[in-house]
N, C-alpha and C. Protein backbone atom coordinates (compact mmCIF):
# COMPACT_ATOMS: atom_id res chain seq x y z
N UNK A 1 -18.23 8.64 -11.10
CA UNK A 1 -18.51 7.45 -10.32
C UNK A 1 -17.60 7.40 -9.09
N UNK A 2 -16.45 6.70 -9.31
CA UNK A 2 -15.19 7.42 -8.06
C UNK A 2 -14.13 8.13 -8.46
N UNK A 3 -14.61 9.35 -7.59
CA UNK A 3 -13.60 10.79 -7.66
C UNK A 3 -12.44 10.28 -7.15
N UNK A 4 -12.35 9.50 -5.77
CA UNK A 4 -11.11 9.28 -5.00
C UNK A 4 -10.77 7.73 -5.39
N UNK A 5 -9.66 7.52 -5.83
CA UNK A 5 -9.50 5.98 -5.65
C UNK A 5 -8.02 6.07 -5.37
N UNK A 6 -7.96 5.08 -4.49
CA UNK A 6 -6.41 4.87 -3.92
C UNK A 6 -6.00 3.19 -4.10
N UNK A 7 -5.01 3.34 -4.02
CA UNK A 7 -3.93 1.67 -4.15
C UNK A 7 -2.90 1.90 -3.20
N UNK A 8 -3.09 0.05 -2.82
CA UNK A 8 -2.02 0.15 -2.49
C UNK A 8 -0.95 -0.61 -2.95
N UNK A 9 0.31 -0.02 -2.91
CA UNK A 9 1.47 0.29 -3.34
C UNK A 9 2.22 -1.10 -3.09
N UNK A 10 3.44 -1.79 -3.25
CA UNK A 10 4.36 -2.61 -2.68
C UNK A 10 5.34 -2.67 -3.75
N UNK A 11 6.08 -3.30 -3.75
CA UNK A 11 7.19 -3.94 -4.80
C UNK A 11 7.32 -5.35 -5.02
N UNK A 12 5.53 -6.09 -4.64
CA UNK A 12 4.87 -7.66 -5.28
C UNK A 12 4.58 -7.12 -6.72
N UNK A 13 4.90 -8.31 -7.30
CA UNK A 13 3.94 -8.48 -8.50
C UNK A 13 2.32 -7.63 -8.70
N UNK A 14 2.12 -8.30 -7.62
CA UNK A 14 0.25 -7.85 -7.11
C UNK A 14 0.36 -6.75 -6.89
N UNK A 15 1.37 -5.61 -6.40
CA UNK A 15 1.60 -4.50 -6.23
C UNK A 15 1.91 -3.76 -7.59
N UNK A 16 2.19 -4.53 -8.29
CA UNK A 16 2.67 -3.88 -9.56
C UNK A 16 1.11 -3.76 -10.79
N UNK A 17 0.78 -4.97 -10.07
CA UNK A 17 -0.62 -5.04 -11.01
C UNK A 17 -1.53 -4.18 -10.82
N UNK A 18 -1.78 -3.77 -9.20
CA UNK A 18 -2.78 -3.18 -8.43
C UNK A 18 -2.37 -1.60 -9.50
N UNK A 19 -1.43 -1.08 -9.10
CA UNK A 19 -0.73 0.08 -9.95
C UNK A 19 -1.19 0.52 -11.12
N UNK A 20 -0.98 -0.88 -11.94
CA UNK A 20 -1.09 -0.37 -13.19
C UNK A 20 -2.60 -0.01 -13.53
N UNK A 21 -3.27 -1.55 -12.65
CA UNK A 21 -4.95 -0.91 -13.04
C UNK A 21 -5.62 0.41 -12.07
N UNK A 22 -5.19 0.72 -11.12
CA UNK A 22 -5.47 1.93 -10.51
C UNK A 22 -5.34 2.72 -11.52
N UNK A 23 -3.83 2.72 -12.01
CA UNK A 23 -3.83 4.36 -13.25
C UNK A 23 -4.80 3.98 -14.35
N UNK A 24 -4.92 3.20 -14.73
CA UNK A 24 -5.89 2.55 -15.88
C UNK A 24 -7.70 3.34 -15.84
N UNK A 25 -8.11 3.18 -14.44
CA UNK A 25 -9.04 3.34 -14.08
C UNK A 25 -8.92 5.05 -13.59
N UNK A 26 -8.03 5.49 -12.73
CA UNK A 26 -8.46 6.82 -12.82
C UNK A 26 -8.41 7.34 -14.15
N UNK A 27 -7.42 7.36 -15.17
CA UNK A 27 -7.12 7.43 -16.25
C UNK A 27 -8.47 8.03 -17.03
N UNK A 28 -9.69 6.90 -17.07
CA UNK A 28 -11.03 6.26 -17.75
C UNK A 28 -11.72 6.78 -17.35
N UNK A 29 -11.68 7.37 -15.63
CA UNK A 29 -12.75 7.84 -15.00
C UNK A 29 -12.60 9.78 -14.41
N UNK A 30 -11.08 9.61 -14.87
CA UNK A 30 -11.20 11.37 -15.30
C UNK A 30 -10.86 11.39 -12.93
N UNK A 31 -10.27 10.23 -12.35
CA UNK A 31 -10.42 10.25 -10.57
C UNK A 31 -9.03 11.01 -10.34
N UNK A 32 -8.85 10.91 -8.94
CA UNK A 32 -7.76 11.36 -8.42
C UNK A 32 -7.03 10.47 -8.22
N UNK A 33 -5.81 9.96 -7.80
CA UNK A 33 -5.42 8.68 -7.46
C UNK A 33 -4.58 8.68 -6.28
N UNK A 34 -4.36 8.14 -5.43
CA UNK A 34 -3.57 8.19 -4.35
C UNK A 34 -3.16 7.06 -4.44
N UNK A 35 -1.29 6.56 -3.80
CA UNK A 35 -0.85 5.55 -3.93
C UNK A 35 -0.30 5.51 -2.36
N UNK A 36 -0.91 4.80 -1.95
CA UNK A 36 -0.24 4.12 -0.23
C UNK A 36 0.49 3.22 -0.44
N UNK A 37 1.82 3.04 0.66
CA UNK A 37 2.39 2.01 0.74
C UNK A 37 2.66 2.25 2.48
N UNK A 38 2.78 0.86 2.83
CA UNK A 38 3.02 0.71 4.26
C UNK A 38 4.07 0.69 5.20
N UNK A 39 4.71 1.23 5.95
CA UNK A 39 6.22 1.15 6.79
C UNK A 39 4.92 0.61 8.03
N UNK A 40 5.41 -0.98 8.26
CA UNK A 40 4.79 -1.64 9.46
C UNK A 40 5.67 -1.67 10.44
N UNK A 41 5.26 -2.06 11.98
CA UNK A 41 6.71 -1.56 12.85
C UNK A 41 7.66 -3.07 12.81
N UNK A 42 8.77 -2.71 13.25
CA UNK A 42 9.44 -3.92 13.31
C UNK A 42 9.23 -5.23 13.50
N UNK A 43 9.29 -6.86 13.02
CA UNK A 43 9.06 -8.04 13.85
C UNK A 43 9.45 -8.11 14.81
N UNK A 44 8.69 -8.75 16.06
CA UNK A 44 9.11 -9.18 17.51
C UNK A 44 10.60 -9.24 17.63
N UNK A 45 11.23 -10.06 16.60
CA UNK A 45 12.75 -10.61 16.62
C UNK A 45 13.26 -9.79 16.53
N UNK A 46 13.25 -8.41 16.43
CA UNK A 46 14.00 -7.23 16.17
C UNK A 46 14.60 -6.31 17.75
N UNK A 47 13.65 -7.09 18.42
CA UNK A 47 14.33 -7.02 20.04
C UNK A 47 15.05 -7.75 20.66
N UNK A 48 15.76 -8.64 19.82
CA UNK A 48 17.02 -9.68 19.85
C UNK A 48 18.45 -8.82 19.45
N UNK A 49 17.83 -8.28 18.29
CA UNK A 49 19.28 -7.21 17.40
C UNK A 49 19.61 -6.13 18.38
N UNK A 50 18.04 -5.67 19.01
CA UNK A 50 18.47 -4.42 19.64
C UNK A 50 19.09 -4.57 20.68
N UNK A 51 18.35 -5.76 21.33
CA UNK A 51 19.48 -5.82 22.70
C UNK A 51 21.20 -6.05 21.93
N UNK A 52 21.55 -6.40 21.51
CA UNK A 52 22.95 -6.55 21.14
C UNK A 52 23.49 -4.90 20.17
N UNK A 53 22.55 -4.80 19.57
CA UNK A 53 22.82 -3.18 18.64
C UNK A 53 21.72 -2.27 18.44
N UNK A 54 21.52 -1.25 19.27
CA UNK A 54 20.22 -0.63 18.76
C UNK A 54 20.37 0.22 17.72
N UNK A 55 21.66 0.50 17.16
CA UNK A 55 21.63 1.26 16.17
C UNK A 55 21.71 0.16 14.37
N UNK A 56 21.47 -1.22 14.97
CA UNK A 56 21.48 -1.40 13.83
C UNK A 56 19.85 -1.97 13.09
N UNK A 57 19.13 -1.77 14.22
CA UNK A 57 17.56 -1.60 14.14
C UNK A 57 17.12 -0.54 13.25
N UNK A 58 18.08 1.14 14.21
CA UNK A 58 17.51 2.08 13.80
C UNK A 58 18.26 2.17 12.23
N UNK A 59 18.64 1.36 11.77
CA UNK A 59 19.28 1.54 10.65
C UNK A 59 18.68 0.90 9.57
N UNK A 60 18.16 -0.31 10.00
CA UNK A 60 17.32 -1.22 9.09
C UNK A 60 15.91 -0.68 8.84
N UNK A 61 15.28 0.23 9.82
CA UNK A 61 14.18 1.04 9.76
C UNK A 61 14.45 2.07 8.43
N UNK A 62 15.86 2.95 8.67
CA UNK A 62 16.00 3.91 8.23
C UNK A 62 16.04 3.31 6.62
N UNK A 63 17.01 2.31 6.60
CA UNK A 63 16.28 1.70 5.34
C UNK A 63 15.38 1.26 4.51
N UNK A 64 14.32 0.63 5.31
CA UNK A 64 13.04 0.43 4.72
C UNK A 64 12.20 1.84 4.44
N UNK A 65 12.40 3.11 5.29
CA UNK A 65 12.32 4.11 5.25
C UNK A 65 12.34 4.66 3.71
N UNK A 66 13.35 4.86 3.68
CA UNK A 66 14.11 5.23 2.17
C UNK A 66 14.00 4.36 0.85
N UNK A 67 13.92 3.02 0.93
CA UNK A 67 13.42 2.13 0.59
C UNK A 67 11.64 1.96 0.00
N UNK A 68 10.67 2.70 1.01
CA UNK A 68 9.35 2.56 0.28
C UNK A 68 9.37 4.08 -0.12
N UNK A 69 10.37 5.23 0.33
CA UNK A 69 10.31 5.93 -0.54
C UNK A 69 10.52 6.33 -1.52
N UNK A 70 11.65 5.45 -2.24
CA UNK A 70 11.58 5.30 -3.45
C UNK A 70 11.12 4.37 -4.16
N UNK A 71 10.21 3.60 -3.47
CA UNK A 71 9.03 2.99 -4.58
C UNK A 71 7.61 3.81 -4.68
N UNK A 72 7.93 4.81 -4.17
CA UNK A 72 6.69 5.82 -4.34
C UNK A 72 6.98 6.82 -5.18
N UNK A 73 8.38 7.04 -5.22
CA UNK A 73 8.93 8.06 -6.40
C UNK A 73 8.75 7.23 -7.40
N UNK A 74 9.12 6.03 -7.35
CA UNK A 74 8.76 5.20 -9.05
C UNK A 74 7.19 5.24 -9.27
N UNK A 75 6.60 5.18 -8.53
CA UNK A 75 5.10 5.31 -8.69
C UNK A 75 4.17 6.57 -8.97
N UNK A 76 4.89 7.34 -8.71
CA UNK A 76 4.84 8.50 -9.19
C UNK A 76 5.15 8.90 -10.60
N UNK A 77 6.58 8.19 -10.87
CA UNK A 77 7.31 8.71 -12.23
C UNK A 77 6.18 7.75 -13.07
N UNK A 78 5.74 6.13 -13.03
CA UNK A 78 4.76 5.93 -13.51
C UNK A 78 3.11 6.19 -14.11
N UNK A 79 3.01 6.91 -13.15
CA UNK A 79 1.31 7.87 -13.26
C UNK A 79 1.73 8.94 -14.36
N UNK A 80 3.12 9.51 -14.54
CA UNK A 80 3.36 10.67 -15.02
C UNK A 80 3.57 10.50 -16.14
N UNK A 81 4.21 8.70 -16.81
CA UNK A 81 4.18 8.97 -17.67
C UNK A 81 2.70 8.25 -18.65
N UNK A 82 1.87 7.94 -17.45
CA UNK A 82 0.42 7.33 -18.41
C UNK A 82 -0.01 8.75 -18.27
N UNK A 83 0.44 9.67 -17.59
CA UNK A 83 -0.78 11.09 -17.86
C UNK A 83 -1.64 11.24 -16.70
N UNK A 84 -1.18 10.61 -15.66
CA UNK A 84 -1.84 11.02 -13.98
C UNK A 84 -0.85 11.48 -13.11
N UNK A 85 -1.37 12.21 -12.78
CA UNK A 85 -0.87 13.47 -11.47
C UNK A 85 -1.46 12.68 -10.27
N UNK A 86 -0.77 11.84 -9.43
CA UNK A 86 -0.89 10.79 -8.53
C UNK A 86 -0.32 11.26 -7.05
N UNK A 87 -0.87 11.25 -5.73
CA UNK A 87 -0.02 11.59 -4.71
C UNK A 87 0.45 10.39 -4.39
N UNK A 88 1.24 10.32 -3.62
CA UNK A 88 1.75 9.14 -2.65
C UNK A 88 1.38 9.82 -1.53
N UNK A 89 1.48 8.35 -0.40
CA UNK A 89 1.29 8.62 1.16
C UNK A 89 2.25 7.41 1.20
N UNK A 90 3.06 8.01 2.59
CA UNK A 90 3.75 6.13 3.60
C UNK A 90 2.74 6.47 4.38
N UNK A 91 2.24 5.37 4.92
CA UNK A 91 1.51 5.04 6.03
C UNK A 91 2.40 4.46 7.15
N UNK A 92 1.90 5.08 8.86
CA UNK A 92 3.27 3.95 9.22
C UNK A 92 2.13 3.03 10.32
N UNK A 93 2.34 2.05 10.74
CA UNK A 93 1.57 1.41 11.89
C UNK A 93 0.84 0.11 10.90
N UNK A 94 0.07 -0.58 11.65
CA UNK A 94 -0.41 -1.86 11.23
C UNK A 94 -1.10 -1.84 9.92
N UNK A 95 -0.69 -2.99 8.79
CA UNK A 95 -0.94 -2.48 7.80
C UNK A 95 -2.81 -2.06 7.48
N UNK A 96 -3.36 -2.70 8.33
CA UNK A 96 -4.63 -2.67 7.96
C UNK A 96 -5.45 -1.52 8.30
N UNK A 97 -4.80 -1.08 9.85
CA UNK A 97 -5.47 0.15 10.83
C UNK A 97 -4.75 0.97 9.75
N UNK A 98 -3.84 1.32 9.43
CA UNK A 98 -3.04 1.92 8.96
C UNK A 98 -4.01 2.28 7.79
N UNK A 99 -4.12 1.87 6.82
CA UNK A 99 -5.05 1.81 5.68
C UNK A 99 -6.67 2.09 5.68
N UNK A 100 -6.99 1.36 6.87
CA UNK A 100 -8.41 2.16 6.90
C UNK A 100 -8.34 3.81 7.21
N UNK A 101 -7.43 3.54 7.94
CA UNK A 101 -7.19 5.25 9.19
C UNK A 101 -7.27 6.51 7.80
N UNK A 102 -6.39 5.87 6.54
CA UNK A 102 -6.52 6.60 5.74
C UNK A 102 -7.76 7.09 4.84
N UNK A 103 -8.12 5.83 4.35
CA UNK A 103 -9.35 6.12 3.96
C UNK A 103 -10.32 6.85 4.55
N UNK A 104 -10.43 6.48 5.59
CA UNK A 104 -11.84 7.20 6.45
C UNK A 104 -11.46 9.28 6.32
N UNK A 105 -9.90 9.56 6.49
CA UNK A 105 -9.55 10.51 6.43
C UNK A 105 -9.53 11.00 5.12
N UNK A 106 -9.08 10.39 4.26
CA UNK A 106 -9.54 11.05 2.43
C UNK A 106 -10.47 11.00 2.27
N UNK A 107 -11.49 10.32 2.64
CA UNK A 107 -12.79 10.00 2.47
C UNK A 107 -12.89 9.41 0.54
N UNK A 108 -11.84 8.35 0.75
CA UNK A 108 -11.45 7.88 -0.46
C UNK A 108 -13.19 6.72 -0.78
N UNK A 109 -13.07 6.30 -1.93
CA UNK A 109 -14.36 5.87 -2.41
C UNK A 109 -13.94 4.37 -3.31
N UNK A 110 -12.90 4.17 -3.59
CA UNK A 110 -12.41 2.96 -4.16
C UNK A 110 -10.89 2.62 -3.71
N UNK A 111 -10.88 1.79 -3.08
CA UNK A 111 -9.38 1.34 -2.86
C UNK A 111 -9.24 0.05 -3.84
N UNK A 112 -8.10 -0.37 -4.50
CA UNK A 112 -7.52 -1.21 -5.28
C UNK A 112 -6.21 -1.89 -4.88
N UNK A 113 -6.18 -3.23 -4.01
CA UNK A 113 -5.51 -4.27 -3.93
C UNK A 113 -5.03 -4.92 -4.76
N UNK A 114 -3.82 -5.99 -4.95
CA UNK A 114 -3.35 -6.26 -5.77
C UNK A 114 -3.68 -7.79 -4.66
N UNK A 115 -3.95 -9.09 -5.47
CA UNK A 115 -4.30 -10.77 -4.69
C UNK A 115 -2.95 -11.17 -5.33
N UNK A 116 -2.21 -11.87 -4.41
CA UNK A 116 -1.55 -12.59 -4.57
C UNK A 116 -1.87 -14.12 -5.23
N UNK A 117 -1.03 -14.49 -6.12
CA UNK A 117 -1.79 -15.46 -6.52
C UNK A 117 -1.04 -17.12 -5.71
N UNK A 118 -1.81 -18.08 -5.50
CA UNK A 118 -1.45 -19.37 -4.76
C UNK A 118 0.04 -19.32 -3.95
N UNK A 119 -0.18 -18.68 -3.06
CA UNK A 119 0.90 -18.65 -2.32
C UNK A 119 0.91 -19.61 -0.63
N UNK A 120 2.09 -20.27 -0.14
CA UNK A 120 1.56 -20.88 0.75
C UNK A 120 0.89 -19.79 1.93
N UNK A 121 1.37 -18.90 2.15
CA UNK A 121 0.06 -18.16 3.30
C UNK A 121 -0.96 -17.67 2.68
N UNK A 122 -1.65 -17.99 1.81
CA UNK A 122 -2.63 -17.64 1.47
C UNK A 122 -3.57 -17.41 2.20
N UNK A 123 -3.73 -18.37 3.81
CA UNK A 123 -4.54 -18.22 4.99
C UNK A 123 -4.26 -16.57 5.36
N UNK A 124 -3.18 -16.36 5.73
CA UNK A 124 -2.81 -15.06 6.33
C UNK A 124 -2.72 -13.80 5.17
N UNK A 125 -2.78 -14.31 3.77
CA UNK A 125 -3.19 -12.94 2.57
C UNK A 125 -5.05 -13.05 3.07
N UNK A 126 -5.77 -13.95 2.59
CA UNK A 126 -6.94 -13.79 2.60
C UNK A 126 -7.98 -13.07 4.23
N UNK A 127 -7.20 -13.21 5.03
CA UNK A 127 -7.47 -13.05 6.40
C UNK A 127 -7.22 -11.03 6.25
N UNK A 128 -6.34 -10.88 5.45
CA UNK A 128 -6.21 -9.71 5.68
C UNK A 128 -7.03 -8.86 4.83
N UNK A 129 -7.15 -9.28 3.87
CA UNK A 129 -8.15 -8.76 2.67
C UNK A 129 -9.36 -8.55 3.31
N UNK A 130 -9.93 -10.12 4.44
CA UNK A 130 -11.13 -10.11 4.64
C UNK A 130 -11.01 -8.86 5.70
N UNK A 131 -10.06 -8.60 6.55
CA UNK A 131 -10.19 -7.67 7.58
C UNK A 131 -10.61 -6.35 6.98
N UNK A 132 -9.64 -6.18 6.02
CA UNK A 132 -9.77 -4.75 5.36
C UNK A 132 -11.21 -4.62 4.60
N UNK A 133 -11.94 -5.70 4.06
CA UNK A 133 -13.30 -5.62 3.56
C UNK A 133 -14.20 -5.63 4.69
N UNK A 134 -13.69 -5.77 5.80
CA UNK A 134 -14.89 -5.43 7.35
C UNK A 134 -14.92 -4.26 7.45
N UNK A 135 -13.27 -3.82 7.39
CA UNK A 135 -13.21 -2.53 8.29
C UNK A 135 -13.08 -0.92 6.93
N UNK A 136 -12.92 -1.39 6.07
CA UNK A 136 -12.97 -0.42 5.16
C UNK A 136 -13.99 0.47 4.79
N UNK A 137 -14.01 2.06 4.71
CA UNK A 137 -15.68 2.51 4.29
C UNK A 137 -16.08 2.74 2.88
N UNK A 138 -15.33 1.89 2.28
CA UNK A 138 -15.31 1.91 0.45
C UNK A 138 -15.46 1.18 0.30
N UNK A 139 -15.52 1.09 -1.39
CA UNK A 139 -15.36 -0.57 -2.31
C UNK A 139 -14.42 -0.61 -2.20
N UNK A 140 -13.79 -1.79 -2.26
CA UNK A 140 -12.54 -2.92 -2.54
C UNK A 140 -12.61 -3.21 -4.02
N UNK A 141 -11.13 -3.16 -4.61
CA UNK A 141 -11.04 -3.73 -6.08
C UNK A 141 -9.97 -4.87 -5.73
N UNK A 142 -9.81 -6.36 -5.89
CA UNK A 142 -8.94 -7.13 -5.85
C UNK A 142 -8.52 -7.38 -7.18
N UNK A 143 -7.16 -7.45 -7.30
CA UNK A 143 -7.18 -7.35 -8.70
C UNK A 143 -5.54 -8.78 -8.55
N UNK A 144 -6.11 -9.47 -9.67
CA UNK A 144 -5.01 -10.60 -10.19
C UNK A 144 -4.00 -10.39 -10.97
């Protein structure tokens, strides 16, 4: 049914959930699994720090850097021990272009989100979901 299914990745709750049922489901369906997580570029305000320190920008980068890469090594060590052989990807650029850009290039067939549950931006979670269900060339799994 789907050979390719990918998730994406974070260190939310919803990220943790998305995870577990991704491996669940390739697991069941015998798929491949790919796990994305996103390095987005800096907030606007980050050209406040730089004018005063640019090395402590490039430092906070270098952290988040290292930072989603080892939540992809945990995500990894997870698949390995339900019994999936899982890649990771960082993605870097806007989280959404970023995420389609991939898909269209794996020519992935199920992506799996993790919904945040009642949170006050819920305007700006649902806005993004809906973007990614415009612009995506797969099914969407939202998962609670």
């Amino acid at each position: 049914m789907y050979k390719k299914i990918a998730v994406v990745y974070n260190e939310s709750p919803a990220g943790e959930r998305a995870l577990a049922s991704a491996i669940s489901l390739a697991r069941i369906l015998g798929s491949g699994l790919r796990v994305i997580s996103v390095l987005e570029p800096p907030p606007a305000y980050t050209a406040y720090i730089a004018a005063v320190d640019f090395s402590a920008v490039r430092d906070l980068l270098c952290d988040l850097r290292v930072h989603r890469e080892q939540l992809l090594a945990s995500a990894r060590e997870t698949g390995l021990r339900a019994g999936i052989d899982l890649s990771t990807n960082l993605l870097e650029g806007e989280e959404v272009s970023a995420i389609v850009r991939f898909l269209l290039e794996d020519k992935t067939e199920l992506l799996v989100v993790g919904l945040r549950r009642h949170e006050p931006q819920i305007a700006r979670l649902w806005s993004r979901v809906y973007e990614m269900a415009l612009s995506a060339p797969c099914t969407i799994l939202g998962v609670h």
